[in-house]
N, C-alpha and C. Protein backbone atom coordinates (compact mmCIF):
# COMPACT_ATOMS: atom_id res chain seq x y z
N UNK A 1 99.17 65.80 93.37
CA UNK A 1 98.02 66.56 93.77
C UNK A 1 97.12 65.69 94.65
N UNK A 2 96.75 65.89 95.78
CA UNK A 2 95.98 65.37 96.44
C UNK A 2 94.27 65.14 96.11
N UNK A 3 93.62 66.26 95.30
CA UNK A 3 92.25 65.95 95.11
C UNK A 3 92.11 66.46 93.44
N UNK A 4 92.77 64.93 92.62
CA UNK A 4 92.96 65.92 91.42
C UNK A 4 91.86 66.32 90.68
N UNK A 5 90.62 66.02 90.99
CA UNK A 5 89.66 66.49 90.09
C UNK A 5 88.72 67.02 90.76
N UNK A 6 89.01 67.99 91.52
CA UNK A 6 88.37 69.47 92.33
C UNK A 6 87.45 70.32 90.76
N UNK A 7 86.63 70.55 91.32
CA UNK A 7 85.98 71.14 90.15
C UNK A 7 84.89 72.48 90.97
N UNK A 8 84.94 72.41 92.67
CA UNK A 8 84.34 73.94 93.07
C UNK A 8 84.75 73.70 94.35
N UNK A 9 85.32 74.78 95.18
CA UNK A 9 85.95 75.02 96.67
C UNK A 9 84.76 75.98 97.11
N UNK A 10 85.01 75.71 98.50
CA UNK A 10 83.79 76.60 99.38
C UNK A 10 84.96 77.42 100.51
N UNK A 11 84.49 78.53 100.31
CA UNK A 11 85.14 79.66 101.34
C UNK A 11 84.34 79.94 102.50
N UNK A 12 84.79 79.08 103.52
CA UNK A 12 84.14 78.77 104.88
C UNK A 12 84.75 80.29 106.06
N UNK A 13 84.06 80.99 106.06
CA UNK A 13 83.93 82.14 107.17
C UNK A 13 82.90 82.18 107.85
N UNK A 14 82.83 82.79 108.97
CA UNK A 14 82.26 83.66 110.26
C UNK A 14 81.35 84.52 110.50
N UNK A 15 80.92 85.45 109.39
CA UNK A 15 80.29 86.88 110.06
C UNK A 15 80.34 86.85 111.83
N UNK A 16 80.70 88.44 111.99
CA UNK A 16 81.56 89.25 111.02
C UNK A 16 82.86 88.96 110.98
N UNK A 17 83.09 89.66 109.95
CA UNK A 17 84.72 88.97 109.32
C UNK A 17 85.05 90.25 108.48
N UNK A 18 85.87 91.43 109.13
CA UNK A 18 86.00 92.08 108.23
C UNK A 18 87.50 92.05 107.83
N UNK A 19 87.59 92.27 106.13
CA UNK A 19 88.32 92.30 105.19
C UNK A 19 88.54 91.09 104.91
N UNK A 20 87.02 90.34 105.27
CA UNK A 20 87.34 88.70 104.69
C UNK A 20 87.68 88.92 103.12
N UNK A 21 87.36 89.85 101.92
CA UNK A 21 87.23 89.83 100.85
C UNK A 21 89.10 89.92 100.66
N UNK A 22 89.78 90.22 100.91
CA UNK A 22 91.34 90.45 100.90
C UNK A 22 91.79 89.29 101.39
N UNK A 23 91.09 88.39 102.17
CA UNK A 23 91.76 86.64 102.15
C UNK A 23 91.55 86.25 101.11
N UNK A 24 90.08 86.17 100.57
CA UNK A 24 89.84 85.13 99.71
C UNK A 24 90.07 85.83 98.53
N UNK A 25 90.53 86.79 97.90
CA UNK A 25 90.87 87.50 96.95
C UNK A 25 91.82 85.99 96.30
N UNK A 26 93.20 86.04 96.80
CA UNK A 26 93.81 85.10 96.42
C UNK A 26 93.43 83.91 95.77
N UNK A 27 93.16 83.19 96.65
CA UNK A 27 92.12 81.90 96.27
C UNK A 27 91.01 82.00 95.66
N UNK A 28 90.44 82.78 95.06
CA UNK A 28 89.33 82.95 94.13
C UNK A 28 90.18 82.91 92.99
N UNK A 29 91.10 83.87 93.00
CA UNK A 29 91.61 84.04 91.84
C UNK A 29 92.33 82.98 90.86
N UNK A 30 93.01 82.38 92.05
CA UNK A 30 93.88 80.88 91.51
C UNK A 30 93.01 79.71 91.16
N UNK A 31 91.89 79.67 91.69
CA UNK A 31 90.67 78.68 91.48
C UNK A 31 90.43 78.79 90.14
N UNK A 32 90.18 80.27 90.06
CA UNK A 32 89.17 80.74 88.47
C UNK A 32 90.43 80.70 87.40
N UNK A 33 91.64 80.56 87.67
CA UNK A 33 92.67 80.11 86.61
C UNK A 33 92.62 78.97 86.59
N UNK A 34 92.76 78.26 87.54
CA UNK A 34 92.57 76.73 87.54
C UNK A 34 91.31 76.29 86.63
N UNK A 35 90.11 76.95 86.32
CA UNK A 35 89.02 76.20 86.19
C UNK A 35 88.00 75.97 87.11
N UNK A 36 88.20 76.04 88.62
CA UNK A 36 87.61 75.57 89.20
C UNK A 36 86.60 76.92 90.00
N UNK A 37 85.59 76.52 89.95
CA UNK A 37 84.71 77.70 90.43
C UNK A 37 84.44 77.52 92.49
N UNK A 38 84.78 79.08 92.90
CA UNK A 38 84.56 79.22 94.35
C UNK A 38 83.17 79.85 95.03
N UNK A 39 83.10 79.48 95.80
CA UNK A 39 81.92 79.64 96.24
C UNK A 39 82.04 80.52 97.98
N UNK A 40 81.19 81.14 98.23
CA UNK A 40 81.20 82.02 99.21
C UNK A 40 80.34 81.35 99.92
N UNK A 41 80.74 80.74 101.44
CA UNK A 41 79.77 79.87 102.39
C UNK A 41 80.27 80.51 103.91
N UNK A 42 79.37 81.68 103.91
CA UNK A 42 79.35 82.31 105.68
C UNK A 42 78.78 81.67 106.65
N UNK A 43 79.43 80.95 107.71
CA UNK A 43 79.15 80.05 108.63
C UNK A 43 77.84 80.59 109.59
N UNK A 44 77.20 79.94 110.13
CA UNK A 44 76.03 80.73 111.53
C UNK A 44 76.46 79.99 112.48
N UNK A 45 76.46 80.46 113.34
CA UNK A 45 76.70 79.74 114.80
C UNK A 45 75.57 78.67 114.57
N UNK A 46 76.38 77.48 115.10
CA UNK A 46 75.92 76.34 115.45
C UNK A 46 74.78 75.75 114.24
N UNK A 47 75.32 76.66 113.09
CA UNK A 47 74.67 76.32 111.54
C UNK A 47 75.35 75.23 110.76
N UNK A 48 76.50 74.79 111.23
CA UNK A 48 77.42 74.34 110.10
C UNK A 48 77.06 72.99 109.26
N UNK A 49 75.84 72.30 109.57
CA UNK A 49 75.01 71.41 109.22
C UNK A 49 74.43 72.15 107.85
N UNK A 50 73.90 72.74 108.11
CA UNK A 50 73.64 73.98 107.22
C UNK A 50 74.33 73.95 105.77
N UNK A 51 75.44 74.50 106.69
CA UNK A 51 76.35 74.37 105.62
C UNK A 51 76.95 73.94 105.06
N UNK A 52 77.40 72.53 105.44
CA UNK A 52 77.55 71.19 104.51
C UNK A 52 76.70 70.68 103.49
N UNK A 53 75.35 71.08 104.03
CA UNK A 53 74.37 70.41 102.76
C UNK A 53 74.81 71.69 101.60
N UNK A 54 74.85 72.61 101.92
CA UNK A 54 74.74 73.97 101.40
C UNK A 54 76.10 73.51 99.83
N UNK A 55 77.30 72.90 100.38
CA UNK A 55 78.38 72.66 99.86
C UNK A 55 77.81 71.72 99.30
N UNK A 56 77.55 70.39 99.81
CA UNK A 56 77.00 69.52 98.94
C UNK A 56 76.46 69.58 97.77
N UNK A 57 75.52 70.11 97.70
CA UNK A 57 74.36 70.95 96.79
C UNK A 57 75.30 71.51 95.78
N UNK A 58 76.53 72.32 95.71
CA UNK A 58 77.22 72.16 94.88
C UNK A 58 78.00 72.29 94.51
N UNK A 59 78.55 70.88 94.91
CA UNK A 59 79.14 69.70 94.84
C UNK A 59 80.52 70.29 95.33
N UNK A 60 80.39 70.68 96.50
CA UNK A 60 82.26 71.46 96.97
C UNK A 60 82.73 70.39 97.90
N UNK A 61 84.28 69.79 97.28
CA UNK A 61 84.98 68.53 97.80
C UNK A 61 85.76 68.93 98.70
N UNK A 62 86.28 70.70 98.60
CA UNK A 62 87.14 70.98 99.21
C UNK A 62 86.82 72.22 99.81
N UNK A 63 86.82 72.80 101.02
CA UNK A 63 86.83 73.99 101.30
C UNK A 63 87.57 74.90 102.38
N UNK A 64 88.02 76.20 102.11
CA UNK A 64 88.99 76.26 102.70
C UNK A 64 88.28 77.37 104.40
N UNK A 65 88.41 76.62 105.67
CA UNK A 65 88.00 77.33 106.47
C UNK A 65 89.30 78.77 106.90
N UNK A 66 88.20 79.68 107.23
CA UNK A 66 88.86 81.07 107.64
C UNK A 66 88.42 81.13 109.16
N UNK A 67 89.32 80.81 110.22
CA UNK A 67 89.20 80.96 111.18
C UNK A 67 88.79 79.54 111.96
N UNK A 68 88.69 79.87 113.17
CA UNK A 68 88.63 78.47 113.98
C UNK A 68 87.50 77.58 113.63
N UNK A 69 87.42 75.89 113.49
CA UNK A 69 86.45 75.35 113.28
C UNK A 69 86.71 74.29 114.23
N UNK A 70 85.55 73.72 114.72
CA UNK A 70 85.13 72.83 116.03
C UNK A 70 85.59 71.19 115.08
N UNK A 71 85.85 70.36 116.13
CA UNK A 71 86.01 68.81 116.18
C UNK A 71 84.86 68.43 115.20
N UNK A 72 83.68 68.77 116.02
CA UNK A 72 82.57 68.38 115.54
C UNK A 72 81.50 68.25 113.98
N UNK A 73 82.49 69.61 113.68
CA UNK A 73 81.95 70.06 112.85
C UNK A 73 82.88 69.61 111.54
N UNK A 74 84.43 69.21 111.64
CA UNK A 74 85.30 68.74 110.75
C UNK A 74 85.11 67.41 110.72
N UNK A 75 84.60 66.47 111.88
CA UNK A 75 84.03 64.97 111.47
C UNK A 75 82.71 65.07 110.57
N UNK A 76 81.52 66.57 110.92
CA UNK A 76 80.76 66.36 110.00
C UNK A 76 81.23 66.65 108.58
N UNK A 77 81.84 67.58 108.33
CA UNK A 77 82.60 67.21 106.92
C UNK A 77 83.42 66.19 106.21
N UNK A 78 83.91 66.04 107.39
CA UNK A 78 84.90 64.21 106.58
C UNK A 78 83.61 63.16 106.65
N UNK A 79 83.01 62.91 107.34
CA UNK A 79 81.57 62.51 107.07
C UNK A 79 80.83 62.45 105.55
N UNK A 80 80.93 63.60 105.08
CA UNK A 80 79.72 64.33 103.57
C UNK A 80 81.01 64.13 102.40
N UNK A 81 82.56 64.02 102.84
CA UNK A 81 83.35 63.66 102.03
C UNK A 81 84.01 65.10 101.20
N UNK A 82 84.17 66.34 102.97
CA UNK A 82 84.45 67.43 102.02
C UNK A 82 85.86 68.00 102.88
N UNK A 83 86.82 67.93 101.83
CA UNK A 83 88.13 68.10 103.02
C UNK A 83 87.65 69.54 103.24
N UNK A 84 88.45 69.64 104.19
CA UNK A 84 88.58 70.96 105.05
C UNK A 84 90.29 71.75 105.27
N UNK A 85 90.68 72.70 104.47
CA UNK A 85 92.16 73.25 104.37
C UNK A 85 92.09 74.32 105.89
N UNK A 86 92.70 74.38 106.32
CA UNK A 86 92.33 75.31 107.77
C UNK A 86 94.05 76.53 107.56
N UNK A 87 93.73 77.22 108.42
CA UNK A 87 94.85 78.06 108.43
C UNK A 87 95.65 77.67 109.83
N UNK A 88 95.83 76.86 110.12
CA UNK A 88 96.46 76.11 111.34
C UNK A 88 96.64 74.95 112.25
N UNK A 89 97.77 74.59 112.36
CA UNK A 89 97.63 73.27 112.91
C UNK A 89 96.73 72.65 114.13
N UNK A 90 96.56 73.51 114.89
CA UNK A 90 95.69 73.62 115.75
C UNK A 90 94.02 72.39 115.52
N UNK A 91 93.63 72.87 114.04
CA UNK A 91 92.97 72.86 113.19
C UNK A 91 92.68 70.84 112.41
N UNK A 92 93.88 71.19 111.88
CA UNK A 92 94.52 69.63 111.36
C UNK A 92 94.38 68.50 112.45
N UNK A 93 95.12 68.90 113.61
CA UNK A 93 95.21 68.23 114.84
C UNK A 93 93.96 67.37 115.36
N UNK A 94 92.73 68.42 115.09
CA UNK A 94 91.06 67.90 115.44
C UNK A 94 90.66 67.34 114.06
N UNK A 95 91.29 67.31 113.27
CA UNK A 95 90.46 66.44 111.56
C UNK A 95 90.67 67.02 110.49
N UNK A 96 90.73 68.38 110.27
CA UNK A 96 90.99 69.05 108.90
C UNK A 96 91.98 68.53 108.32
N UNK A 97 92.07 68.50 106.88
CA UNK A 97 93.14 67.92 106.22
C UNK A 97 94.63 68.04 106.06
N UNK A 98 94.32 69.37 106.22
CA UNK A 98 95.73 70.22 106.06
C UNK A 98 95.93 71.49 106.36
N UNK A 99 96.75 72.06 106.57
CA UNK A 99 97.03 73.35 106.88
C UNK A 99 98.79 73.80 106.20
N UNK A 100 98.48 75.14 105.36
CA UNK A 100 99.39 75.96 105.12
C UNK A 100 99.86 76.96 105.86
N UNK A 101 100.78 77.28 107.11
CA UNK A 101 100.71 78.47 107.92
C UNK A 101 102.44 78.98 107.30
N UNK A 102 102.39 80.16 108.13
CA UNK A 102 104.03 80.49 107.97
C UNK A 102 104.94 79.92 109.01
N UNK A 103 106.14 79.62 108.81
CA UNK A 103 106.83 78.95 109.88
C UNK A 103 108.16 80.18 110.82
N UNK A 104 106.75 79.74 111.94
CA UNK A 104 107.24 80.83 112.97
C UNK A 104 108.92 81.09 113.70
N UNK A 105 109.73 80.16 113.32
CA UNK A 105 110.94 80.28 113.08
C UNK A 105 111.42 81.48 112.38
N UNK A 106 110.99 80.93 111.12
CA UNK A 106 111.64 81.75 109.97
C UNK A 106 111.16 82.95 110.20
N UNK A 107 110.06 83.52 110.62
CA UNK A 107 108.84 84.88 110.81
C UNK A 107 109.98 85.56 111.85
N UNK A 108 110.38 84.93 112.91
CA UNK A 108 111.15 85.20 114.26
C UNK A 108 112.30 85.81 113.51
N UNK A 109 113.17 85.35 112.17
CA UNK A 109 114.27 85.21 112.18
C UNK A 109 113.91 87.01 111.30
N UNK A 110 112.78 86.87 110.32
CA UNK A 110 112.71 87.95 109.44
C UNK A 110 112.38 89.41 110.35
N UNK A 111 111.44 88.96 111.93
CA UNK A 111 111.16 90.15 112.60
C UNK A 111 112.32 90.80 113.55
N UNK A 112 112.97 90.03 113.34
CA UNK A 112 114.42 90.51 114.54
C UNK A 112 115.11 91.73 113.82
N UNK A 113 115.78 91.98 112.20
CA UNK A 113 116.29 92.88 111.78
C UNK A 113 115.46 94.31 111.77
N UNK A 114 114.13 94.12 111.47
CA UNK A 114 112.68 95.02 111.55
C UNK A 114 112.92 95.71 113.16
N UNK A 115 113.30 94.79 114.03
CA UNK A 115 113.04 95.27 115.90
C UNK A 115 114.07 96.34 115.90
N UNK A 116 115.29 95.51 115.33
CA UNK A 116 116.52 96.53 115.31
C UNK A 116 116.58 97.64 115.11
N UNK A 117 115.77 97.94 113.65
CA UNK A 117 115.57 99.07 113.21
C UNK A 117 115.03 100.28 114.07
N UNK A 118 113.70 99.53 114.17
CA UNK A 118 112.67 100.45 114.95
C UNK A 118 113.28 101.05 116.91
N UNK A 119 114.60 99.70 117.18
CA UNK A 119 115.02 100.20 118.70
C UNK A 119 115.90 101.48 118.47
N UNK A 120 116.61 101.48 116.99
CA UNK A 120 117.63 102.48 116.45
C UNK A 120 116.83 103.69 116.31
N UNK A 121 115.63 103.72 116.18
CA UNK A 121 115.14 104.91 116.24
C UNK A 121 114.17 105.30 114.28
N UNK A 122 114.26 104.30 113.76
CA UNK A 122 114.01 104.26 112.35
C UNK A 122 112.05 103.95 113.14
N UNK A 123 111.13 104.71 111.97
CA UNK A 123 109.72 104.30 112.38
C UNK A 123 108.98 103.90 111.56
N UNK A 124 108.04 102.68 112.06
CA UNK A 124 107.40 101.42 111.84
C UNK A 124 106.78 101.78 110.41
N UNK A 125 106.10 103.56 110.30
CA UNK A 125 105.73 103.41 109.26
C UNK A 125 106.19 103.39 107.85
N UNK A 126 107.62 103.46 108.42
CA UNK A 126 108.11 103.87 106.78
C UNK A 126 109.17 102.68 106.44
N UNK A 127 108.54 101.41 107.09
CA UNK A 127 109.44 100.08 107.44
C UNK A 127 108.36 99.39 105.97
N UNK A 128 108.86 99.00 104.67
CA UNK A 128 108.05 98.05 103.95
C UNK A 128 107.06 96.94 104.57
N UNK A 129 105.81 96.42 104.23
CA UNK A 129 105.37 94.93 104.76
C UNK A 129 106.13 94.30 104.49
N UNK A 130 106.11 93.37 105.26
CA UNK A 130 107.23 91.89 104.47
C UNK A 130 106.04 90.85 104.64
N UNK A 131 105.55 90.13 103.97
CA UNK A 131 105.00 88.65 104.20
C UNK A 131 105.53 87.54 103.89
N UNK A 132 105.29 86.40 105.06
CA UNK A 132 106.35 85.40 105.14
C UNK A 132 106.89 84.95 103.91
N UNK A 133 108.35 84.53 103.97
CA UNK A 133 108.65 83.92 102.80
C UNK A 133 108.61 82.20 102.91
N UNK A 134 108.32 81.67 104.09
CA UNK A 134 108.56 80.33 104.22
C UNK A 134 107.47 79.64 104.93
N UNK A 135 106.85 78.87 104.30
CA UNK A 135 106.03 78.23 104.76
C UNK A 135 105.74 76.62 105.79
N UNK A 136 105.05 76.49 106.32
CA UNK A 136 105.01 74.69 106.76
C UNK A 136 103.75 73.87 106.46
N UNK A 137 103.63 73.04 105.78
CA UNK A 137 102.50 72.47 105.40
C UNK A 137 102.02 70.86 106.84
N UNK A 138 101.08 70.71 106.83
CA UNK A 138 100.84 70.04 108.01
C UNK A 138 99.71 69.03 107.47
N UNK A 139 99.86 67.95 107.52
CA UNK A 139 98.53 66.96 106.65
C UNK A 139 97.77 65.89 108.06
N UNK A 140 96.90 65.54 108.19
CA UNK A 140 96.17 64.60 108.85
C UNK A 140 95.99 63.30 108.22
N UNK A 141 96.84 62.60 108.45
CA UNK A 141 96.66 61.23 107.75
C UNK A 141 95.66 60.35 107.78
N UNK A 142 94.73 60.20 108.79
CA UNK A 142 93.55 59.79 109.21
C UNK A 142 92.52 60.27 108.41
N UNK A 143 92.93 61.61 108.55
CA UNK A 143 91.48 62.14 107.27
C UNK A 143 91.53 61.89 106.03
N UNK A 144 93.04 61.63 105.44
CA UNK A 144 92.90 61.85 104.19
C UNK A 144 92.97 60.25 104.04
N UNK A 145 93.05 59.71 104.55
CA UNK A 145 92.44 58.11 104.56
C UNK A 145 91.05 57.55 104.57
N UNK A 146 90.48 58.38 105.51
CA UNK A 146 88.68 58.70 105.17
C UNK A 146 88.24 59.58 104.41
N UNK A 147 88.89 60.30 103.48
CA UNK A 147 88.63 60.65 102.17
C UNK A 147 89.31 60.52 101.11
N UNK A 148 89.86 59.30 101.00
CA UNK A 148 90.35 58.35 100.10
C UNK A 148 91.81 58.88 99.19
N UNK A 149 92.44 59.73 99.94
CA UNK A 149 93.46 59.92 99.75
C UNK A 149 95.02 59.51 99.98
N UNK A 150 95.82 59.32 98.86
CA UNK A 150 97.14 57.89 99.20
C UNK A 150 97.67 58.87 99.31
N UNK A 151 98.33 58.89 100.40
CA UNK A 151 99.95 59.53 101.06
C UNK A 151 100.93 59.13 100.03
N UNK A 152 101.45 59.41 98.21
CA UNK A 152 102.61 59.14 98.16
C UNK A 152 103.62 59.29 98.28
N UNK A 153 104.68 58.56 97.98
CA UNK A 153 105.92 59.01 98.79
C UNK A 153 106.45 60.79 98.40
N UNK A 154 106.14 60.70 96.96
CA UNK A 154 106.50 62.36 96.42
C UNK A 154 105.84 63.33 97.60
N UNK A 155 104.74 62.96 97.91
CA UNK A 155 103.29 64.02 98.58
C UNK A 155 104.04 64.02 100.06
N UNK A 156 104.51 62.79 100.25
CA UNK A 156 104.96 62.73 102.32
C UNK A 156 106.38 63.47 102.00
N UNK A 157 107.09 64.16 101.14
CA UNK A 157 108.21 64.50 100.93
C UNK A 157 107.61 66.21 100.83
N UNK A 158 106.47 66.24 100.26
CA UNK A 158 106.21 67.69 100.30
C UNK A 158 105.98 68.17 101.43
N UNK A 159 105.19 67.17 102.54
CA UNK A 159 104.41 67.76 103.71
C UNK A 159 105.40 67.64 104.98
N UNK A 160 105.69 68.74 105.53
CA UNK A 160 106.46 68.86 107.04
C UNK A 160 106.18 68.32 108.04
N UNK A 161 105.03 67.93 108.05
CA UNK A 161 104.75 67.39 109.26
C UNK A 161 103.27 66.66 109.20
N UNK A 162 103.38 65.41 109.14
CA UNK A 162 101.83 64.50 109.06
C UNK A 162 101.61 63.94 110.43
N UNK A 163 100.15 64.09 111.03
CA UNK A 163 99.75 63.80 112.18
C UNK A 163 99.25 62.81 111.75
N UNK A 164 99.52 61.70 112.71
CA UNK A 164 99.08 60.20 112.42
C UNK A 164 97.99 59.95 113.31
């Protein structure tokens, strides 16, 4: 486990953000089994100062951003000592810690039988959702070095791809 004694996460969004409540559904839920209590932190433009103290205050080590977050604003968090989980590498690349996305391979490989269908004449609506089955995890080694986190060998075996 990378931050084993997490004890409250901050759910970093946007306004507006609609059906933000159906992201964080998940992750509330697994938190509050875990023990660990979540917290709802809606970003303001050019607030995010704001909102670090806001986390600080209490006491969130980890929080997971919903949607794009600036360079600037992920050094001010590795700064206050609060990782940042992002939904993309994009993300990781500028400082966030990590990112869980789906791996667009595998997405390619699951939407091709779906195309088939729908060129045969079968329609979209009566096609099940599918959500990805395969994931890629992506870590920033730099950050998690400035927030005092050891790469072990088990942990560099979990993660697909670490930016150095």
């Amino acid at each position: 486990m990378m931050r084993p004694r997490v004890s409250a996460i901050g759910m970093l969004w946007e306004p507006p953000f609609p059906g933000i409540e159906i992201l964080m559904k998940p992750v509330i839920d697994a938190a509050s089994e875990a023990g660990i209590s979540a917290h709802d932190i809606p970003r303001e433009p050019n607030g995010f100062a704001k909102s670090v103290e806001h986390m600080a205050k209490l006491h969130i080590d980890t929080a997971f951003s919903y949607g794009g977050i600036e360079r600037a604003d992920l050094e001010l968090a590795r700064r206050a000592r609060i990782a940042i989980v992002s939904l993309g590498k994009d993300e990781v690349i500028e400082g966030a810690l990590f990112s869980v996305e789906p791996d667009a391979g595998n997405t390619y490989a699951e939407v091709a039988p779906i195309i088939d269908k729908v060129l045969r004449g079968s329609s979209p609506a009566e096609m099940p959702f599918q959500a990805p089955t395969r994931y890629v995890t992506i870590l920033n080694a730099k950050t998690a070095a400035a927030l005092g986190i050891r790469l072990t060998p088990e942990l560099r075996l979990r993660i697909e791809r670490i930016v150095e």
